[in-house]
C-alpha atoms as a PDB file:
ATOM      1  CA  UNK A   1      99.020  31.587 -35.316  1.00  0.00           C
ATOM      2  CA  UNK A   2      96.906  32.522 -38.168  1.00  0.00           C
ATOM      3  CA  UNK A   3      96.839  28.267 -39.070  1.00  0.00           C
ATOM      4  CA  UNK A   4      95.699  27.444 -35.395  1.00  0.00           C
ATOM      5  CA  UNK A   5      93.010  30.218 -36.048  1.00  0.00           C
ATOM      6  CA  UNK A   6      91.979  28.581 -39.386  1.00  0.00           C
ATOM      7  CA  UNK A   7      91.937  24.926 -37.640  1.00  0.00           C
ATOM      8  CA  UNK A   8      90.124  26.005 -34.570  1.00  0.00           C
ATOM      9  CA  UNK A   9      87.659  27.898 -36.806  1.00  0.00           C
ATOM     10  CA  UNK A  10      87.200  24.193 -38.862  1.00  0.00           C
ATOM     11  CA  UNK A  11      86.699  22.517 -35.830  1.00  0.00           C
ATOM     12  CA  UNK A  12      84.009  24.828 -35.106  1.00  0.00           C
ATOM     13  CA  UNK A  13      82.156  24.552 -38.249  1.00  0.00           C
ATOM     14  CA  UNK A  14      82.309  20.767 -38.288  1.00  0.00           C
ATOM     15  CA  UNK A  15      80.656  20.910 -35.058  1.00  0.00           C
ATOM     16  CA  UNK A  16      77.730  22.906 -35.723  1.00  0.00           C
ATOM     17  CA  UNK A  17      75.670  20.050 -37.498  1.00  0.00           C
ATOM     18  CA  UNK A  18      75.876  18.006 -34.334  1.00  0.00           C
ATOM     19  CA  UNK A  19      75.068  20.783 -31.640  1.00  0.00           C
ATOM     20  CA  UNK A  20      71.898  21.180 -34.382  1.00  0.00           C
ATOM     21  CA  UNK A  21      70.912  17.910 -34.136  1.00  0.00           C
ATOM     22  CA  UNK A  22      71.809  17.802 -30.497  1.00  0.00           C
ATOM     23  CA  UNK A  23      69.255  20.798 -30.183  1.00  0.00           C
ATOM     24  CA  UNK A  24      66.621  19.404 -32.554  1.00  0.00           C
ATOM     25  CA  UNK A  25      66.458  16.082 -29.762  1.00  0.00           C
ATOM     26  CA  UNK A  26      66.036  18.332 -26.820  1.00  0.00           C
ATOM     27  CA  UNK A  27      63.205  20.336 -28.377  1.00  0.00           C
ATOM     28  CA  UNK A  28      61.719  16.766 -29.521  1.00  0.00           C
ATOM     29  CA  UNK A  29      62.922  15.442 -26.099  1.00  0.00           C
ATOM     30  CA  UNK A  30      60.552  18.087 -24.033  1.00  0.00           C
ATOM     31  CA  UNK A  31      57.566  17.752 -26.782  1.00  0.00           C
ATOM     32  CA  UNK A  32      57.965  13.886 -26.112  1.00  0.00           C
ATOM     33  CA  UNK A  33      57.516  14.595 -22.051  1.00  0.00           C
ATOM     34  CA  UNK A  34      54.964  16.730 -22.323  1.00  0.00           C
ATOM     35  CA  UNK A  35      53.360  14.436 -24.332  1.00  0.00           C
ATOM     36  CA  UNK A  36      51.658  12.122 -21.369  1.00  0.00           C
ATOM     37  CA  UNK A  37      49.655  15.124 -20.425  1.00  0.00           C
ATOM     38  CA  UNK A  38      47.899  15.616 -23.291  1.00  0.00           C
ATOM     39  CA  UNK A  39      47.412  11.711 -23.741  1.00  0.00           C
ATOM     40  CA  UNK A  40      46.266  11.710 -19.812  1.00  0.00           C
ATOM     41  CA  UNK A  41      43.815  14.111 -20.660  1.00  0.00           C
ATOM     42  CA  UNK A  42      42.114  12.105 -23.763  1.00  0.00           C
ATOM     43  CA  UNK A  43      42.378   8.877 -21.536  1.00  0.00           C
ATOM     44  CA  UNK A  44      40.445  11.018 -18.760  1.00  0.00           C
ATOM     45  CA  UNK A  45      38.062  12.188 -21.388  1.00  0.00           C
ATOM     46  CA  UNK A  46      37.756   9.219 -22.475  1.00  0.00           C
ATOM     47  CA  UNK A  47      36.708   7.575 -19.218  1.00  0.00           C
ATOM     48  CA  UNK A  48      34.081  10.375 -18.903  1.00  0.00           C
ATOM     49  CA  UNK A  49      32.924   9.323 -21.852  1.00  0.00           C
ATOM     50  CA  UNK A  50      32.697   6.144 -20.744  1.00  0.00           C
ATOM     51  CA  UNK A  51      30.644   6.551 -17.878  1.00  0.00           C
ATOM     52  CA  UNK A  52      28.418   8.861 -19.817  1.00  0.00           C
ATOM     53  CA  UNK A  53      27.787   6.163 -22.216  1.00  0.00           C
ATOM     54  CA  UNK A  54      27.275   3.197 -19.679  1.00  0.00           C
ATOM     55  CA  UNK A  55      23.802   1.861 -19.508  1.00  0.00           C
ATOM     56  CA  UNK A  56      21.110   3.955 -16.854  1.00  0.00           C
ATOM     57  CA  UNK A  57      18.173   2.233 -15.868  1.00  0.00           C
ATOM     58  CA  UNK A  58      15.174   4.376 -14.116  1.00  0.00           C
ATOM     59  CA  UNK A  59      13.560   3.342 -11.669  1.00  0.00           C
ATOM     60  CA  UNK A  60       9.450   3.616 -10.889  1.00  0.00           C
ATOM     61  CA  UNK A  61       8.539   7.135  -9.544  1.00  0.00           C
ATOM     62  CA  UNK A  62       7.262   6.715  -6.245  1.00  0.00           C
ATOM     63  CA  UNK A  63       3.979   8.446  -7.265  1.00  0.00           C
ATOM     64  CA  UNK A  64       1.715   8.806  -9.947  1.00  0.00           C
ATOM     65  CA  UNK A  65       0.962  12.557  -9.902  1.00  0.00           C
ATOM     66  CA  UNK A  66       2.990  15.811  -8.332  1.00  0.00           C
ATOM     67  CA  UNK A  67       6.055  15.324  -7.068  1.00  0.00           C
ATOM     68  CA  UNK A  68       7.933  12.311  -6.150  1.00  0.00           C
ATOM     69  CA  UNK A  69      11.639  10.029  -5.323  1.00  0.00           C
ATOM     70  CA  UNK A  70      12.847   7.264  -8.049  1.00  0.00           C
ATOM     71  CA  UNK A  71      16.219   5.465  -8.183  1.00  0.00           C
ATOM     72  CA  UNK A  72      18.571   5.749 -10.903  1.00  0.00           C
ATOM     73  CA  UNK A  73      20.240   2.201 -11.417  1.00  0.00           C
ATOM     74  CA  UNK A  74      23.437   1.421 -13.336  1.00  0.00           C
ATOM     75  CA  UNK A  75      22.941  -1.555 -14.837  1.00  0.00           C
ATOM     76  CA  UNK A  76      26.984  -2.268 -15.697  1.00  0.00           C
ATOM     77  CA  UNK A  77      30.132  -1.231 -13.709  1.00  0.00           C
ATOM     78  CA  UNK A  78      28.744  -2.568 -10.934  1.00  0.00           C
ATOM     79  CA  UNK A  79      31.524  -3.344  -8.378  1.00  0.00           C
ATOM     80  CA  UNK A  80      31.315  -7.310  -7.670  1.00  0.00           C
ATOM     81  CA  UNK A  81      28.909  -9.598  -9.309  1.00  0.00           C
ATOM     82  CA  UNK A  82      26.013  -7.213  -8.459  1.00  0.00           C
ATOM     83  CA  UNK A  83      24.075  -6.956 -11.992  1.00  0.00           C
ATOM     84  CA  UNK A  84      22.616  -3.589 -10.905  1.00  0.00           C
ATOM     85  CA  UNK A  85      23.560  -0.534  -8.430  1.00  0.00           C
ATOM     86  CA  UNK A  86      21.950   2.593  -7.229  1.00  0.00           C
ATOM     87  CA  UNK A  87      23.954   5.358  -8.379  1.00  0.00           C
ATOM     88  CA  UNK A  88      21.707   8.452  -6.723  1.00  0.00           C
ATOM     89  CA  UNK A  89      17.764   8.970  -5.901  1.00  0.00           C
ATOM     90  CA  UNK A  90      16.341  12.039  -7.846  1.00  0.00           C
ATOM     91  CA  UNK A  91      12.961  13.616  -8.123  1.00  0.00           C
ATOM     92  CA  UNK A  92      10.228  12.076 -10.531  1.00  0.00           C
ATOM     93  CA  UNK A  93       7.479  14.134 -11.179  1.00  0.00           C
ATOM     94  CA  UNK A  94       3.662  13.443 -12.306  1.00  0.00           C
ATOM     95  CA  UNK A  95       0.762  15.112 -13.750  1.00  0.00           C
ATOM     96  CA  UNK A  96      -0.112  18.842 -11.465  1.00  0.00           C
ATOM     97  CA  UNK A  97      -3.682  17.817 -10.788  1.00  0.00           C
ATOM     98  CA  UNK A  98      -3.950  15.014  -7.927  1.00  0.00           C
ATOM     99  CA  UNK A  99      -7.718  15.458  -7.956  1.00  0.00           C
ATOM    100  CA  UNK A 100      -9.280  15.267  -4.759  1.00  0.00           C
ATOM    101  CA  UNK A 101      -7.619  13.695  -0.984  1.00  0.00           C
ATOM    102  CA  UNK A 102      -9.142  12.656   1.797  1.00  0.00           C
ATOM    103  CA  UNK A 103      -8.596  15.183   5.250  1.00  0.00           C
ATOM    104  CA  UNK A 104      -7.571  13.133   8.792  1.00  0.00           C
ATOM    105  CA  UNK A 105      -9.602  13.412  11.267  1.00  0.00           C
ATOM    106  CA  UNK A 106      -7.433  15.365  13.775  1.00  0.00           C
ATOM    107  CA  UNK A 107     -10.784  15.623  16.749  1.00  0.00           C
ATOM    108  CA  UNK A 108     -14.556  15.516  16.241  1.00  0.00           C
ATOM    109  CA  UNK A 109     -15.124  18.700  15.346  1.00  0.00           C
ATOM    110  CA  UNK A 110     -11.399  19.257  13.457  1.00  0.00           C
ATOM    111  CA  UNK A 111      -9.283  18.099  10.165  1.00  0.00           C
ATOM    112  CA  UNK A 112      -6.439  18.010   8.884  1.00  0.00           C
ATOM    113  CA  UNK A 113      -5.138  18.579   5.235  1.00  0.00           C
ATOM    114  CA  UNK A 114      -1.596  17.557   3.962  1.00  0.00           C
ATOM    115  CA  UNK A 115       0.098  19.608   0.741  1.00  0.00           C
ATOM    116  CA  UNK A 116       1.991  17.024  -1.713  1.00  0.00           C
ATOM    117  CA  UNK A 117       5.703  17.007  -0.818  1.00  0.00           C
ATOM    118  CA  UNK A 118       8.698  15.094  -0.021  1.00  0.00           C
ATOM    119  CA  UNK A 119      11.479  15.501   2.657  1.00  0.00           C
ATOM    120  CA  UNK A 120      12.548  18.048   3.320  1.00  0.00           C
ATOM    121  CA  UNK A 121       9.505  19.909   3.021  1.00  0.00           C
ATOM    122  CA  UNK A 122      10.604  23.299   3.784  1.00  0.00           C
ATOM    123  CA  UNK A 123      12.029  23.294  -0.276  1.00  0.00           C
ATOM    124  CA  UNK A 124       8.509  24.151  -1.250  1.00  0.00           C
ATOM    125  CA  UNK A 125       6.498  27.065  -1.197  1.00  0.00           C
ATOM    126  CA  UNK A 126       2.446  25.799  -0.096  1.00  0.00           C
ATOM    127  CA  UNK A 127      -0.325  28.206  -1.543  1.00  0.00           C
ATOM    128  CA  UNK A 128      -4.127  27.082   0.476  1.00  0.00           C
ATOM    129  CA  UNK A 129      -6.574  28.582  -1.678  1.00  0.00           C
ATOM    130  CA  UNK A 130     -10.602  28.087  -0.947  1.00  0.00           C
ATOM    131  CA  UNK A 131     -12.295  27.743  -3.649  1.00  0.00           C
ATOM    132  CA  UNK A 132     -16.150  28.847  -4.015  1.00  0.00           C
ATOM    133  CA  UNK A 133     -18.590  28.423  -6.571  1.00  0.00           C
ATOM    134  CA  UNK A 134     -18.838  30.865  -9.158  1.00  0.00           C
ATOM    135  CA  UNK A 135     -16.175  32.858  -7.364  1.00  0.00           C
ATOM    136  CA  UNK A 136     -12.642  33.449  -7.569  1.00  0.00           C
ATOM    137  CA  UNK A 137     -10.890  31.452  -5.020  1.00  0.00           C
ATOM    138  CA  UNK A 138     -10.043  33.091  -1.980  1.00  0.00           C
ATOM    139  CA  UNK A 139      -6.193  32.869  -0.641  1.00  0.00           C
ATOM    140  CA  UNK A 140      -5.184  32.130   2.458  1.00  0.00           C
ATOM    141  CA  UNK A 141      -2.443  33.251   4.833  1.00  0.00           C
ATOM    142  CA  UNK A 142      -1.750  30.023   5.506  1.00  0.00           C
ATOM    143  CA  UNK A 143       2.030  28.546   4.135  1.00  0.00           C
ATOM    144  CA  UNK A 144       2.655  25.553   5.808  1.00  0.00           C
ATOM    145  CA  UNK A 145       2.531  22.257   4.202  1.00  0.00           C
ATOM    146  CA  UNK A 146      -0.265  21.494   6.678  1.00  0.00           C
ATOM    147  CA  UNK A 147      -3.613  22.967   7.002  1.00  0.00           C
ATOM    148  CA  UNK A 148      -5.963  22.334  10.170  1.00  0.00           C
ATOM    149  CA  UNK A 149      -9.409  23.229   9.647  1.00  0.00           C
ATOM    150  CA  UNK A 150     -12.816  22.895  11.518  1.00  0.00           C
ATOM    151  CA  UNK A 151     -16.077  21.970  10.688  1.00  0.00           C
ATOM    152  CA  UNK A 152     -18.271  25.163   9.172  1.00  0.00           C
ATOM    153  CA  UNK A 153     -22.115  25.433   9.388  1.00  0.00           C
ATOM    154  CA  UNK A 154     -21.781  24.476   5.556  1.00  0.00           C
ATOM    155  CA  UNK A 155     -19.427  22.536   3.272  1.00  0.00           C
ATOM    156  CA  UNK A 156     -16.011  24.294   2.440  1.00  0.00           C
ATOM    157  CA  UNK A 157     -13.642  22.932  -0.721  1.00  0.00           C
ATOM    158  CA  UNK A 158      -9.886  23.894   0.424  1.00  0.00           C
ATOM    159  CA  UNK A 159      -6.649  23.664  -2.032  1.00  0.00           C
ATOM    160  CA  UNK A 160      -3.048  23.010  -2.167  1.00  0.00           C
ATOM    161  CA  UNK A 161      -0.967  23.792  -4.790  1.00  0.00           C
ATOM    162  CA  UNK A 162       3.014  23.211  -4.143  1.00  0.00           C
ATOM    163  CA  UNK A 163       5.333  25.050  -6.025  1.00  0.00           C
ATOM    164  CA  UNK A 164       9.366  25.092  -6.897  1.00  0.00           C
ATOM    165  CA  UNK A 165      10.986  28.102  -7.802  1.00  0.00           C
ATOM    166  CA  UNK A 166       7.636  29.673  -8.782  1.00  0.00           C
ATOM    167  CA  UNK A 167       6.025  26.950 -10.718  1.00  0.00           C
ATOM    168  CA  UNK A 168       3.611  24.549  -9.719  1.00  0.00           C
ATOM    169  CA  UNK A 169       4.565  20.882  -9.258  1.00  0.00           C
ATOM    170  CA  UNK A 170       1.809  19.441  -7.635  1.00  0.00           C
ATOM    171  CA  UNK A 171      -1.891  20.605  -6.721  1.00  0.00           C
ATOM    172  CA  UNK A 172      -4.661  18.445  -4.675  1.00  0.00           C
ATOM    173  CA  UNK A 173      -8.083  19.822  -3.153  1.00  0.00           C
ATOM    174  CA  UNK A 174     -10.164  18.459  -0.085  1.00  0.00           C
ATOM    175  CA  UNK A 175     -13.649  18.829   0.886  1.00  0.00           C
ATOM    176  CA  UNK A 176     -14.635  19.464   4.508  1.00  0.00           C
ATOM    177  CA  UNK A 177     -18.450  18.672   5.143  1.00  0.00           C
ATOM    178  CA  UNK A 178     -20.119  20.553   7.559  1.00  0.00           C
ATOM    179  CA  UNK A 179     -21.154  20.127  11.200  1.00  0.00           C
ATOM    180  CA  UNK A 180     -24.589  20.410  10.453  1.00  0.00           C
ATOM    181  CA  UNK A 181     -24.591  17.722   8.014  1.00  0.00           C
ATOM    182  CA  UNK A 182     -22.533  15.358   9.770  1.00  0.00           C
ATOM    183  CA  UNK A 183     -25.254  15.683  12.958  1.00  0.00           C
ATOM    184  CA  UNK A 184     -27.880  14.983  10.053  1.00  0.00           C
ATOM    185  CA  UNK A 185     -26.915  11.683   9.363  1.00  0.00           C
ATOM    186  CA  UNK A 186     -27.390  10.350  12.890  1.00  0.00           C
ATOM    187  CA  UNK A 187     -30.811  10.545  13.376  1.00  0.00           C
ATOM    188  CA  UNK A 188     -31.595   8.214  10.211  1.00  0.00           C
ATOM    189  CA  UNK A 189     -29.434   6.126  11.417  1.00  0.00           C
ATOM    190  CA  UNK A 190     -31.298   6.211  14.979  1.00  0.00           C
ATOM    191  CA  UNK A 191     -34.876   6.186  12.971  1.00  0.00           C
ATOM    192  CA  UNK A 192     -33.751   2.898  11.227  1.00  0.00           C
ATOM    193  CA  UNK A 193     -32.909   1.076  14.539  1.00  0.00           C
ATOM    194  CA  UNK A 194     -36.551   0.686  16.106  1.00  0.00           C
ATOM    195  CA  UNK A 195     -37.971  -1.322  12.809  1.00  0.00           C
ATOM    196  CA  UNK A 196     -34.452  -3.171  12.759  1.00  0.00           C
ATOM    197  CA  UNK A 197     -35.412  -3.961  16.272  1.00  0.00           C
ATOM    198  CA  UNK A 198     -39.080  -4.923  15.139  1.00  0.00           C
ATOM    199  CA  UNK A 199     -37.835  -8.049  12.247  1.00  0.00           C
ATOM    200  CA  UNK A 200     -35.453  -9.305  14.970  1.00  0.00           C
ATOM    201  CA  UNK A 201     -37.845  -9.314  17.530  1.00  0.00           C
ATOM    202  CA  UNK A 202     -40.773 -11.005  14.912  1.00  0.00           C
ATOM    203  CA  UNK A 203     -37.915 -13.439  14.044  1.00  0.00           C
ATOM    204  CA  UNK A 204     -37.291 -14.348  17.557  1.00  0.00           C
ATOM    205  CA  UNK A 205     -40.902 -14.736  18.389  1.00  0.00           C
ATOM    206  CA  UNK A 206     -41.117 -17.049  15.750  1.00  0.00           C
ATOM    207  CA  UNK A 207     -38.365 -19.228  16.372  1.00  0.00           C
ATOM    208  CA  UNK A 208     -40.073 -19.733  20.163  1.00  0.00           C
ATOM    209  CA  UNK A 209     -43.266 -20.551  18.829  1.00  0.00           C
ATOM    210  CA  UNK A 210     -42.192 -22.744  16.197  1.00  0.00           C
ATOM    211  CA  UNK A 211     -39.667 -24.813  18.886  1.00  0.00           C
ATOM    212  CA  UNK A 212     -42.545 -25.053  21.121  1.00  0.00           C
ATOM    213  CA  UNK A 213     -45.247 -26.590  18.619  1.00  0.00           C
ATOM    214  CA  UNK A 214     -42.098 -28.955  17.128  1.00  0.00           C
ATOM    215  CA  UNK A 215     -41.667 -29.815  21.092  1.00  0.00           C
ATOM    216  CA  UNK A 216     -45.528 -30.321  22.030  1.00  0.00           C
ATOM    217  CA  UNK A 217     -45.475 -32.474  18.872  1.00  0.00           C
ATOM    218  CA  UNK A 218     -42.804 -34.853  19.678  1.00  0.00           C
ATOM    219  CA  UNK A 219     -44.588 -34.821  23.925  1.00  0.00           C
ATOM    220  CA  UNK A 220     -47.972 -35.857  21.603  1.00  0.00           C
ATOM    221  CA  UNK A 221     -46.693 -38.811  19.824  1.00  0.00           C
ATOM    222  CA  UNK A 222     -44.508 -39.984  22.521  1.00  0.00           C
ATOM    223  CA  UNK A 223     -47.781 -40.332  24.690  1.00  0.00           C
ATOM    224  CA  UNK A 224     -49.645 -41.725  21.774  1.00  0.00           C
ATOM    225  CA  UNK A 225     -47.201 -44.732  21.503  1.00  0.00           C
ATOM    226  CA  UNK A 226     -47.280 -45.037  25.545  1.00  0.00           C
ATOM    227  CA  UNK A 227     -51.294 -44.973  25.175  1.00  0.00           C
ATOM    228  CA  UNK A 228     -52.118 -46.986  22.467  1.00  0.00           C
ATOM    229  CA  UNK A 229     -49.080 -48.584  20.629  1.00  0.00           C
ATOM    230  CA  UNK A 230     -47.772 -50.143  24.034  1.00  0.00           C
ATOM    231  CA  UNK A 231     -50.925 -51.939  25.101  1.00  0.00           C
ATOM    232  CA  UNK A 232     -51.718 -53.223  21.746  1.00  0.00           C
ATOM    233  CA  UNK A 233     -48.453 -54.761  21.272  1.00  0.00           C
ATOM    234  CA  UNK A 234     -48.468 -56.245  25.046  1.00  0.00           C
ATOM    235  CA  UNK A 235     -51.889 -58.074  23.826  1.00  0.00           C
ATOM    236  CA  UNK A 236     -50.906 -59.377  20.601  1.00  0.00           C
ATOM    237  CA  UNK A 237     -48.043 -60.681  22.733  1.00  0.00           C
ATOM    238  CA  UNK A 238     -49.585 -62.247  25.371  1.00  0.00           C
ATOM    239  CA  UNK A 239     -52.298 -63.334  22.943  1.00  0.00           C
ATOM    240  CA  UNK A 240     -52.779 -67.871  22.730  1.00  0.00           C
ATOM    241  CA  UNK A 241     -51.656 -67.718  18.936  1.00  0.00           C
ATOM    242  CA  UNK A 242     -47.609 -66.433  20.041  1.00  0.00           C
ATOM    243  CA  UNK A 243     -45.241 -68.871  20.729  1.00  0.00           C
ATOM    244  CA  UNK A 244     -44.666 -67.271  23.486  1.00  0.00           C
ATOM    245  CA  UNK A 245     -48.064 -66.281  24.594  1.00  0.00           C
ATOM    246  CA  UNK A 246     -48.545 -70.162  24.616  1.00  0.00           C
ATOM    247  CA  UNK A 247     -45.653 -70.496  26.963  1.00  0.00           C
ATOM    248  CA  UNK A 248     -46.912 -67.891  29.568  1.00  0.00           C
ATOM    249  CA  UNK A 249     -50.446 -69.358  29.645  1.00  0.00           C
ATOM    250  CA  UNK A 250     -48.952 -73.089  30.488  1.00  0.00           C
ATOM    251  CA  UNK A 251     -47.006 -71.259  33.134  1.00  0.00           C
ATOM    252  CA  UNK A 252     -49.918 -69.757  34.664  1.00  0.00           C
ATOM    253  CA  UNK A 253     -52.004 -72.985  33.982  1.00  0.00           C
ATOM    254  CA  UNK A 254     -49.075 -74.611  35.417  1.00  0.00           C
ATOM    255  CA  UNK A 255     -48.819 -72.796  38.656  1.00  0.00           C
ATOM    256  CA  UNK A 256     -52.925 -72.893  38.842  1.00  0.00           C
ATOM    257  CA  UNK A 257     -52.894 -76.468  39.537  1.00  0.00           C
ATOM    258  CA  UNK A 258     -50.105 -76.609  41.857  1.00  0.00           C
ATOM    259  CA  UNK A 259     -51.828 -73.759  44.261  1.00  0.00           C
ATOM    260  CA  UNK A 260     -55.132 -75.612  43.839  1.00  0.00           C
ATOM    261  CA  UNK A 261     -53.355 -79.050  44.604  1.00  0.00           C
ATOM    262  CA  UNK A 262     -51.460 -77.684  47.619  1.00  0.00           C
ATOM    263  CA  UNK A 263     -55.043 -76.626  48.700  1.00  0.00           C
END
């Protein structure tokens, strides 16, 4: 009994090196498996990276002051043989001051003013302000990106500032003349017409005279020939010293004799 104890015990301790190893592979084992995850996660990092690094071309903001569109282009990656690719459109932005726009007509009497956006408009906070010499500007209730205003007795300055998230990205100003002034203008313009009038009329009167003297010039001449070229001619012709003066006189000699004969 106490021999099968001592072999079984033997047995035991001549196993324990292998079940150590066989536990150091399973630990190694599992580390090995787990092992792609963290190696997934540097390759995925490492594509990040990749895109992060790959080329970005800009392109041209659509505007040259406030607030504008521009594409961002990828210039490798591209799928196909495409050398370049829009990846997204962002916002560009410009110098604040846009100096001065033009209002559109909107009726005679009537304009209207546009604020510096882009779609979608309701993003931006508008602040009109009208702005007077030597004063501080005066704010208007106005907040639309649109401001319709009609002509004054006197010239008004209006301006626009848009804003994001409390600062100002863009800012333009428009003059509006007056009524008064517009109606001014007409009346010089009315004045000038009579002695326009005048130099075409002078000029037209010329031309008539002028064709008429040109015509009773040419009428002149013509009769001049008729009168004393024609008869002149007709004489040296007929005169005894032509051949052919000398022909029609033996004609008429000629036809002398026979009417005299036949008498």
């Amino acid at each position: 009994m106490a021999v099968c104890l001592g072999l079984l015990l033997a047995l035991l301790l001549s196993l324990l090196p292998a079940l150590a190893a066989e536990c150091n592979l399973t630990d190694s084992g599992e580390q090995a498996v787990g092992a792609p995850e963290g190696s997934t996660g540097a390759l995925q990092g490492s594509t990040d990276l990749g895109l992060n690094a790959t080329e970005v071309e800009f392109g041209v903001c659509s505007v040259t002051c406030g607030i504008g569109i521009r594409e961002v282009l990828l210039t490798s990656g591209c799928p196909g043989t495409e050398e370049k690719c829009i990846v997204r459109v962002e916002e560009c932005w410009g110098p604040v001051d846009c100096g001065w726009g033009i209002p559109i007509p909107d009726d005679p009497t009537c304009v209207k003013m546009p604020c510096i956006s882009i779609p979608p408009e309701n993003q931006f906070t508008y602040v009109w302000k009208m702005l007077i010499a030597n004063k501080t500007s005066h704010l208007l209730l106005n907040d639309s990106a649109v401001l319709k205003v009609c002509r004054d007795t006197h010239s008004l300055i209006f301006q626009c500032e848009t804003q994001k998230n409390g600062n100002t990205i863009a800012s333009v100003k428009y003059r509006v003349y007056a009524a008064t002034g517009m109606q001014t203008i007409q009346p010089r313009t009315i004045e000038m017409n009579p002695s326009s009038k005048t130099m075409l009329d002078a000029i037209l009167v010329f031309c008539v005279i002028t064709g008429f003297i040109v015509i009773a010039l040419e009428i002149f001449a013509m009769i001049f020939i008729v009168v004393f070229c024609v008869p002149v001619y007709l004489c040296e012709l007929l005169s005894h010293e032509t051949p052919y003066g000398k022909e029609i006189h033996s004609a008429i000699t000629s036809f002398v004799q026979l009417e005299s004969n036949s008498f």
